[in-house]
C-alpha atoms as a PDB file:
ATOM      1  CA  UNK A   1       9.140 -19.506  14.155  1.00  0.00           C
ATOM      2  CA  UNK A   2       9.461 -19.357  17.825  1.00  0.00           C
ATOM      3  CA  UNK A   3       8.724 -22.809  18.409  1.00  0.00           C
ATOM      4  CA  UNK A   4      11.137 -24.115  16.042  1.00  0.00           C
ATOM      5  CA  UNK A   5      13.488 -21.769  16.623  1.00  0.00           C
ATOM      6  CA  UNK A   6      13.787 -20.930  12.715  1.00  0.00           C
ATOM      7  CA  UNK A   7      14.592 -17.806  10.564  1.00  0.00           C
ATOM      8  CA  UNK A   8      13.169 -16.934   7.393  1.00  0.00           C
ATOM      9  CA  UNK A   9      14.734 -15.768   4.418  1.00  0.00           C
ATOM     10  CA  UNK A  10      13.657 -12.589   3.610  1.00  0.00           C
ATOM     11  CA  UNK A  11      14.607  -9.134   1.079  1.00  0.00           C
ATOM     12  CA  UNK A  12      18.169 -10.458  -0.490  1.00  0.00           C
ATOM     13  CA  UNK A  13      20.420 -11.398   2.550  1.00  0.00           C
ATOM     14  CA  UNK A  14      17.936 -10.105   5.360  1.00  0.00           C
ATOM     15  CA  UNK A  15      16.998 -12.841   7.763  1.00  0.00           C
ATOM     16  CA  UNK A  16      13.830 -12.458   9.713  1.00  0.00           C
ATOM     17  CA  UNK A  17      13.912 -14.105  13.463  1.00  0.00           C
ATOM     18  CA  UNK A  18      11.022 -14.102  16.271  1.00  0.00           C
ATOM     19  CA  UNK A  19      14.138 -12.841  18.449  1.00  0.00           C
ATOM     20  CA  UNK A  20      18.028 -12.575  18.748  1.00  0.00           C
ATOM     21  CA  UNK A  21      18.013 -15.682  20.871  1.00  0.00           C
ATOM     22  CA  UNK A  22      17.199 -17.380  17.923  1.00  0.00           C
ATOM     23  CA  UNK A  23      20.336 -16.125  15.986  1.00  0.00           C
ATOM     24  CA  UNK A  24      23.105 -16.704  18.688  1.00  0.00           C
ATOM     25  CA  UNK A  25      26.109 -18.336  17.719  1.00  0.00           C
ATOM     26  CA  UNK A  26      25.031 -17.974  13.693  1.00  0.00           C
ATOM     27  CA  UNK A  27      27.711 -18.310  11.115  1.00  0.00           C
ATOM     28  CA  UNK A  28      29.068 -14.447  10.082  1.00  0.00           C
ATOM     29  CA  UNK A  29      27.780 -14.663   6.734  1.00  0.00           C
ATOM     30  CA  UNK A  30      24.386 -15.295   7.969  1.00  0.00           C
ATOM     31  CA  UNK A  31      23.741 -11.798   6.575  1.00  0.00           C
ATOM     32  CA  UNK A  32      21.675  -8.819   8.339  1.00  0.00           C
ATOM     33  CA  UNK A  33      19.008  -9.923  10.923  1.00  0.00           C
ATOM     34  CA  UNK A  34      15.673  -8.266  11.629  1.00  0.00           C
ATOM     35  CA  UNK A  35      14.046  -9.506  14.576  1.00  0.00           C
ATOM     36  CA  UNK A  36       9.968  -9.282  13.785  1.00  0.00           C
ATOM     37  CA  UNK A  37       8.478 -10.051  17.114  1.00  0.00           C
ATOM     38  CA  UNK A  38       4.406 -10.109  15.499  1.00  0.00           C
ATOM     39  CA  UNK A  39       3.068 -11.497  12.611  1.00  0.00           C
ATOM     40  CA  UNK A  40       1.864  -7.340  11.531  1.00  0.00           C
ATOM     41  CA  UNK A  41       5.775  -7.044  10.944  1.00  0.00           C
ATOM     42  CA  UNK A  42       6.964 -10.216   9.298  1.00  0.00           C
ATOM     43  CA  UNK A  43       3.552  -9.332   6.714  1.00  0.00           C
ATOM     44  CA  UNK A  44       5.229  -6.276   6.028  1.00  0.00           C
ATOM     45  CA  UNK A  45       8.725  -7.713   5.644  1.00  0.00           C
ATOM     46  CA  UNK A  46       7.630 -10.009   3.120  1.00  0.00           C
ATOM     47  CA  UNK A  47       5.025  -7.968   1.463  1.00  0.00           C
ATOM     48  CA  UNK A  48       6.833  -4.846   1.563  1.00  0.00           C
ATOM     49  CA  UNK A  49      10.292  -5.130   1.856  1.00  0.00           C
ATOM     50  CA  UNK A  50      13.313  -4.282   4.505  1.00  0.00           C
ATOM     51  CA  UNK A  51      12.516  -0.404   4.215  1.00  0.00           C
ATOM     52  CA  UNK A  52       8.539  -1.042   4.255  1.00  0.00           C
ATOM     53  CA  UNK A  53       9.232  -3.077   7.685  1.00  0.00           C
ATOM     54  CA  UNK A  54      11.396   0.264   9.196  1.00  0.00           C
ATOM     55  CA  UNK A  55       8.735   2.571   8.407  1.00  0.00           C
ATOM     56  CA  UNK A  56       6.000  -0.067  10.027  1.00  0.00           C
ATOM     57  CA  UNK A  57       8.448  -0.172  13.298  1.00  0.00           C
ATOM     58  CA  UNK A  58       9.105   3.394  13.670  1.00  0.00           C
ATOM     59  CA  UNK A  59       5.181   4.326  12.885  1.00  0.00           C
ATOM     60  CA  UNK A  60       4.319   1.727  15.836  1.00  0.00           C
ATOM     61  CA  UNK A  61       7.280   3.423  18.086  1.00  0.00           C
ATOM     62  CA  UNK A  62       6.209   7.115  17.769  1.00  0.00           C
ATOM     63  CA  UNK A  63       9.387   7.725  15.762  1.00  0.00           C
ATOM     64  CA  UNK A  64       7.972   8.385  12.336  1.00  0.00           C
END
């Protein structure tokens, strides 16, 4: 993803991106972005969903 600079589709209208560098100067209707900066998180996004991916991030930043 970072090479390419892609995004992937992922739950409904959530994009996943390897940064926001890789969403500047996206349409508006591009929909909500969730940066994923490892391949642990994008496996959860796709396996688990938008809200499996937040639980995931806040576990890994002490938060949960």
């Amino acid at each position: 993803m970072v090479a390419g600079n892609w995004v992937l589709t992922g739950d409904g209208d959530v994009m996943i991106a390897p940064n926001h560098e890789s969403v500047e100067g996206s349409p508006d209707d591009l929909g909500r972005v969730v940066v994923a900066a490892s391949g642990k998180e994008i496996e959860t996004l796709l396996s688990g969903g938008f809200d499996a991916w937040k639980d995931y991030r806040d576990e890994v930043l002490g938060e949960a």
